[in-house]
Protein backbone atom coordinates (compact mmCIF):
# COMPACT_ATOMS: atom_id res chain seq x y z
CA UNK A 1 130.06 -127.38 130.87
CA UNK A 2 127.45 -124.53 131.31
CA UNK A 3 127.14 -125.93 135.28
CA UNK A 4 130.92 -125.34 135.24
CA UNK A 5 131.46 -121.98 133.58
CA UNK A 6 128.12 -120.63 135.62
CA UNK A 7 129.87 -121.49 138.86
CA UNK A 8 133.16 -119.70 137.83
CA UNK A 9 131.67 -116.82 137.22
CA UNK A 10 130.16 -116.93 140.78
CA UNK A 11 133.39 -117.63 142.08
CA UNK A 12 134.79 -114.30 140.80
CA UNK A 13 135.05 -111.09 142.22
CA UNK A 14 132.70 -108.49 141.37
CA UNK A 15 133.55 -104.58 142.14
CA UNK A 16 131.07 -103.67 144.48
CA UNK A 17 128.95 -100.97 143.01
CA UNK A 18 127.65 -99.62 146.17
CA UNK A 19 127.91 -95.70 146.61
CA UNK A 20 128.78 -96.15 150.03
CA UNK A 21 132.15 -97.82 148.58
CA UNK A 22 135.29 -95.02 147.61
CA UNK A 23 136.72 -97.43 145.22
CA UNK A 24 132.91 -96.98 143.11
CA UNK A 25 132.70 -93.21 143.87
CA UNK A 26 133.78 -91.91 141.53
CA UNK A 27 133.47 -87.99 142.73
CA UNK A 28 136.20 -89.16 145.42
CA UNK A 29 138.57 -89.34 142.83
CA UNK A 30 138.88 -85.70 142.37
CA UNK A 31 141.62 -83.66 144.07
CA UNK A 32 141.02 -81.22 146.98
CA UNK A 33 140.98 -78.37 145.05
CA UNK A 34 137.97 -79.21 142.64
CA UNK A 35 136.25 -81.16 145.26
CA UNK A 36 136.17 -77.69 147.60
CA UNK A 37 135.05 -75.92 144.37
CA UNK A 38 132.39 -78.05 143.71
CA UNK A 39 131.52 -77.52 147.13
CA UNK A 40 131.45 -74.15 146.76
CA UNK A 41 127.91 -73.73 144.48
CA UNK A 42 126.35 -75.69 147.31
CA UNK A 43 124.30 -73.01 150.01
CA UNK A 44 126.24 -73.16 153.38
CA UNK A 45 123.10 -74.29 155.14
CA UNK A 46 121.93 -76.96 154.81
CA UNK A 47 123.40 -78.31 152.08
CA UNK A 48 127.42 -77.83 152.59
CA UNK A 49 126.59 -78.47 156.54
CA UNK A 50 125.51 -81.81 155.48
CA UNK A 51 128.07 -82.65 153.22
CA UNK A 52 130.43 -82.11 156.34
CA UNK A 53 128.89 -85.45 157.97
CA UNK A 54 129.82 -87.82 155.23
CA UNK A 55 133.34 -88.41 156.22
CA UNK A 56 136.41 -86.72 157.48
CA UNK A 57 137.72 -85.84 154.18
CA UNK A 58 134.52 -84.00 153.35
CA UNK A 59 134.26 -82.48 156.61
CA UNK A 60 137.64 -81.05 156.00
CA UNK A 61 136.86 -79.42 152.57
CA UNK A 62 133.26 -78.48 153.81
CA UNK A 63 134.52 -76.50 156.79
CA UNK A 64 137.98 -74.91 155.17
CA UNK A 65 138.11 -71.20 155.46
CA UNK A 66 138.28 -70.84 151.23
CA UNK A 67 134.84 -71.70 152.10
CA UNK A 68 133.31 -69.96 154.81
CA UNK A 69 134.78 -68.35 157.80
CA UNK A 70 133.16 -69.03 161.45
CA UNK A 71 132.99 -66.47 163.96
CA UNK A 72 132.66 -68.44 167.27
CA UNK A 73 133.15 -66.97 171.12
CA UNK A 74 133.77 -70.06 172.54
CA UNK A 75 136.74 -71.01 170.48
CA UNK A 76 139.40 -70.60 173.38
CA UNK A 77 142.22 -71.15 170.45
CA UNK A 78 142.12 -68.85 167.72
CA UNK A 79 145.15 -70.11 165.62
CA UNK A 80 142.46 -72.17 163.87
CA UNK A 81 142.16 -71.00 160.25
CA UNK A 82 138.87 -69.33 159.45
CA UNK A 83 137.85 -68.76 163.28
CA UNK A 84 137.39 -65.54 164.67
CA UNK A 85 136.29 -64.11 168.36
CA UNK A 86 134.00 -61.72 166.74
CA UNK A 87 131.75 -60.37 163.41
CA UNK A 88 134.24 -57.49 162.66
CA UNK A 89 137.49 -59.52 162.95
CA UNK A 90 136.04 -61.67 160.70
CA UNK A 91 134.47 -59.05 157.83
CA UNK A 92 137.94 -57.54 158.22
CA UNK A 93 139.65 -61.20 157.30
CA UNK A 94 137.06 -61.61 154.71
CA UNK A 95 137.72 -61.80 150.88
CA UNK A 96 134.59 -60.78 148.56
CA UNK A 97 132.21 -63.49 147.69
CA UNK A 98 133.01 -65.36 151.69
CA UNK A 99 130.23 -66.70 154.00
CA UNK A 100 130.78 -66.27 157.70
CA UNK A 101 128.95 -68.44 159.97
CA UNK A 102 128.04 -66.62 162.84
CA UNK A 103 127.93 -69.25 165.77
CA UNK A 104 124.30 -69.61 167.68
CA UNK A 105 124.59 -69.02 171.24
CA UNK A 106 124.95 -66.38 173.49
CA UNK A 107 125.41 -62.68 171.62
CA UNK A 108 127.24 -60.93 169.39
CA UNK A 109 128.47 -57.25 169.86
CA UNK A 110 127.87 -55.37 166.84
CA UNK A 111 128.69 -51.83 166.32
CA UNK A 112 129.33 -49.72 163.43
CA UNK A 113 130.45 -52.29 161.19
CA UNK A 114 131.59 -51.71 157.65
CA UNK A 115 130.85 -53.94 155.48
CA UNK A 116 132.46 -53.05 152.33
CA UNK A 117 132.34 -56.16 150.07
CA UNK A 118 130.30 -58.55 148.82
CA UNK A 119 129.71 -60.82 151.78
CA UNK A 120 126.99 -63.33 152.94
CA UNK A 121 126.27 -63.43 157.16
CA UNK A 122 124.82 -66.68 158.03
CA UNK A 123 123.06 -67.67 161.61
CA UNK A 124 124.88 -71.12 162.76
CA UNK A 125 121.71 -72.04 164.72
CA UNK A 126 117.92 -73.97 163.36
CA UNK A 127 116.12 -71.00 164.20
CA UNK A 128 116.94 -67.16 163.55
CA UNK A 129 116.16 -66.33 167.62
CA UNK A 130 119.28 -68.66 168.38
CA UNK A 131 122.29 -66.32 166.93
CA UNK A 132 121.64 -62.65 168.15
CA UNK A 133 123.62 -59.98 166.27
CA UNK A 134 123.60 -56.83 169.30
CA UNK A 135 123.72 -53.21 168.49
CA UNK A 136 125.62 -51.54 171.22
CA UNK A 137 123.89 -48.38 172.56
CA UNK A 138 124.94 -44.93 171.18
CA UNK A 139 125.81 -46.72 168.51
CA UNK A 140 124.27 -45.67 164.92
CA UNK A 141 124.01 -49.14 163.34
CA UNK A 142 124.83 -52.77 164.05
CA UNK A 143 125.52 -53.76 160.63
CA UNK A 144 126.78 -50.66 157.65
CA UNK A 145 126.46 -52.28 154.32
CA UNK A 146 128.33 -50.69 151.39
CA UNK A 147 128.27 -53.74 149.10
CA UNK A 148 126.09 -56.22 148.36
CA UNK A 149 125.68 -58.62 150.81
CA UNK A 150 123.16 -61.12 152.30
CA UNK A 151 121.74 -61.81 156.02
CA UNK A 152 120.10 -65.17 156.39
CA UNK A 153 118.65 -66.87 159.58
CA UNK A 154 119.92 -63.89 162.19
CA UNK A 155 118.68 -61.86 164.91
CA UNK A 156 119.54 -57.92 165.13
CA UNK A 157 119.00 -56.11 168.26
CA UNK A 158 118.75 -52.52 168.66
CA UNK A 159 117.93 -50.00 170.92
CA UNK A 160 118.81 -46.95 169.43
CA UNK A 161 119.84 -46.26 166.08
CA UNK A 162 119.21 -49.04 163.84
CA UNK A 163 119.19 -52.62 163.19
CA UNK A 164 120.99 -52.43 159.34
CA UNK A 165 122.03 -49.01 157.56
CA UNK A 166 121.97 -49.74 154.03
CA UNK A 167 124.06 -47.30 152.14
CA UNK A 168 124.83 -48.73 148.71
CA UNK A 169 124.68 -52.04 146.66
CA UNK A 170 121.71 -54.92 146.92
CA UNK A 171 120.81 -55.97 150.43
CA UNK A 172 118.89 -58.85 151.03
CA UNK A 173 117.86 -60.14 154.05
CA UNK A 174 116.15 -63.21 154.23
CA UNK A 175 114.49 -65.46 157.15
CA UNK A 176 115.55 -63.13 159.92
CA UNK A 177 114.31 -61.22 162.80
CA UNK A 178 115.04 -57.49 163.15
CA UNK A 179 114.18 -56.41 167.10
CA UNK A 180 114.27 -52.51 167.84
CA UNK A 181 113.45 -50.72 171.24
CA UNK A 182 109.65 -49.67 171.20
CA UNK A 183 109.70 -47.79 174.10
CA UNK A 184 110.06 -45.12 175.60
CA UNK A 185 112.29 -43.80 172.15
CA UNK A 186 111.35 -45.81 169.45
CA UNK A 187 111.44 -42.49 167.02
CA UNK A 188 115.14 -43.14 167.51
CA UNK A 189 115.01 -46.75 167.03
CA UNK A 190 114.14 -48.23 163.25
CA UNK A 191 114.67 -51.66 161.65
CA UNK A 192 116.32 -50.70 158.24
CA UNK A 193 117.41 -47.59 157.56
CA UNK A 194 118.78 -46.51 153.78
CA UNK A 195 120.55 -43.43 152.36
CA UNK A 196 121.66 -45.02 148.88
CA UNK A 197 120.45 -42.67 145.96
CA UNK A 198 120.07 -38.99 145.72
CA UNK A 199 117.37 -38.80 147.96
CA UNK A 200 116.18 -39.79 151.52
CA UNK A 201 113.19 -41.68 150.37
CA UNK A 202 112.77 -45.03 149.52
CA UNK A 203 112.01 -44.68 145.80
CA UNK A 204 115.35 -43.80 144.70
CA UNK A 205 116.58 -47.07 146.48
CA UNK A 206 117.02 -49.13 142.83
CA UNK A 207 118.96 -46.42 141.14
CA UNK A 208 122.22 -47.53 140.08
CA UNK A 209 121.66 -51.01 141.15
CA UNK A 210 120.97 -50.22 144.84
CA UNK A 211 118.07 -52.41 146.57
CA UNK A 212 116.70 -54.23 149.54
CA UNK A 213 114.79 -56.68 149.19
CA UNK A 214 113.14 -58.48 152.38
CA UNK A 215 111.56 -62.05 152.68
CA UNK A 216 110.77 -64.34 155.60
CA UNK A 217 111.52 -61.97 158.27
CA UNK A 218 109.91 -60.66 161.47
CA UNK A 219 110.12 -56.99 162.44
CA UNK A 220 109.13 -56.10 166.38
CA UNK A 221 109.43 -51.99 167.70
CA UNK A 222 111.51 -49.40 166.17
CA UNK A 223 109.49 -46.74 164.15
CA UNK A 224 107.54 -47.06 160.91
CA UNK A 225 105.46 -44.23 160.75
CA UNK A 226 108.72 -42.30 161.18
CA UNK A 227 110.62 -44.18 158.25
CA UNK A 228 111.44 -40.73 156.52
CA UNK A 229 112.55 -39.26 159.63
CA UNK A 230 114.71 -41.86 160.53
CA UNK A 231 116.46 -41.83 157.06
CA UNK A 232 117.15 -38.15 157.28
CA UNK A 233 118.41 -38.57 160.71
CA UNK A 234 121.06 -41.28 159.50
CA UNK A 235 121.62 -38.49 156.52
CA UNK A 236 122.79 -36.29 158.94
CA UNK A 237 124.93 -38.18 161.03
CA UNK A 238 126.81 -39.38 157.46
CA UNK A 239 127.57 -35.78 156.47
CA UNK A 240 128.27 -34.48 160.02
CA UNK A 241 125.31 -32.31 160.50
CA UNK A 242 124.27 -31.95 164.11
CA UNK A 243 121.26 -33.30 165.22
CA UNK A 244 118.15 -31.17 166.80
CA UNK A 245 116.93 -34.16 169.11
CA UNK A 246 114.31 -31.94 170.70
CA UNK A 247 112.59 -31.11 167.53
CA UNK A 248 112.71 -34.97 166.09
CA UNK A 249 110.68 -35.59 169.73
CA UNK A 250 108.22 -32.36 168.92
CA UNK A 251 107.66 -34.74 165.08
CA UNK A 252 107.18 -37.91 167.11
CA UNK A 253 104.61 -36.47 169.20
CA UNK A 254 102.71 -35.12 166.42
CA UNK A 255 102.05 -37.96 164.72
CA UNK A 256 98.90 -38.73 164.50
CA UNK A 257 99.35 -42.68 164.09
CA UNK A 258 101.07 -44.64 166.43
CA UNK A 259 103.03 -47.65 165.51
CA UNK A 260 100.44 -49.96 166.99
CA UNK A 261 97.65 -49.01 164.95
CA UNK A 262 100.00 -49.44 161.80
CA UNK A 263 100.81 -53.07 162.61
CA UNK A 264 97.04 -53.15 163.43
């Protein structure tokens, strides 16, 4: 009898229990909606990128645009949902709290652009030197932050003006490379330039809740003995106040530390 009873319970079918199975998974059981928001507290790279690979449904709620929005040049159709020919299209589009994937590859004009809510920028590539962000000449920024808001794993390029004007909310930039022109006018090139507080130095940066704060990332040209001079220039050109170019050459010349012996 216990030969007998052993073999029908052989004979029966078990559930299979492996997580590979959707029947046993039991987080595939959850609608779209809470799926995507669980999706949501993941960081967009690498963690959400990954989750895109397990199958087509999660693809689909990893890449939707209530998640992040993709700014990609080589998109040839842009009745896609989410995907947008360039950075400002896509702040523009943007609601507060969105990530936009800027796609690695080739470069990205950048000029002037507002960025008035909270927003996170994200580099599509492995390494930051594989999505450049490009500052168009005569232009006074690439990036204007007015919000908080967070670069991660980008490159910003520029040859005059600056890289990032920070004028109010936190800023953090994190694993990125900021590249500014080093010669022949680097007094008119700097990486991060501020004007948040009362003043034009950068002590009054953390009054009412206004910071930067900088990890992981790579600074090459663009002034830093001339930090102070390049925040009052950006002053300036905020209120409208013309700008004595010859005299901001007569203060580069005089100083008596060059850039190279800082980073000495």
């Amino acid at each position: 009898m216990e030969v007998e009873e052993l073999e029908k319970r052989k004979s029966r079918k078990i559930p299979s229990s492996s997580p590979s199975s959707p029947s046993s998974a039991l987080i595939n059981n959850l609608d779209d909606g809470c799926l995507m928001h669980i999706f949501s507290f993941l960081s967009p790279i690498p963690d959400r990128y990954n989750t895109a690979l397990v199958c087509h449904r999660w693809c689909y709620l990893a890449c939707h645009p209530r998640l992040w929005l993709r700014v990609d040049r080589s998109v040839q159709d842009f009745s896609e949902p989410g995907v947008f020919p360039n950075i400002e299209e896509a702040v523009s589009a943007a609601r507060p709290g969105d990530t936009i994937l800027i796609a690695a590859g080739g470069s990205h004009l950048a000029s002037n652009i507002q960025i008035k809510k909270p927003l996170c920028l994200i580099g599509g590539g492995e390494l930051p030197d594989e999505t450049n962000v490009i500052c168009l000449r005569g232009s006074d920024s690439a990036l204007e932050f007015l919000s908080t808001c967070k670069l991660t794993n980008l490159t910003v390029k520029a040859e005059l003006g600056c890289c990032l004007l920070h004028r109010s909310g936190r800023l953090i930039i994190d694993e990125c490379i900021l590249q500014c022109e080093s010669n022949p006018l680097d007094y008119l090139s700097c990486p991060i330039v501020s004007t948040a507080g009362s003043g034009v130095f950068p002590s009054n940066l953390k009054s009412d809740g206004d910071s930067i704060s900088v990890s992981h990332t790579r600074i090459e040209g663009g002034s830093i003995s001339n930090v102070a001079i390049a925040i009052a220039i950006a002053i300036a050109i905020a209120k409208g106040i013309t700008v004595d170019w010859d005299l901001i050459a007569k203060l580069q010349e005089s100083q008596e530390i060059s850039n190279n012996k800082i980073l000495e």
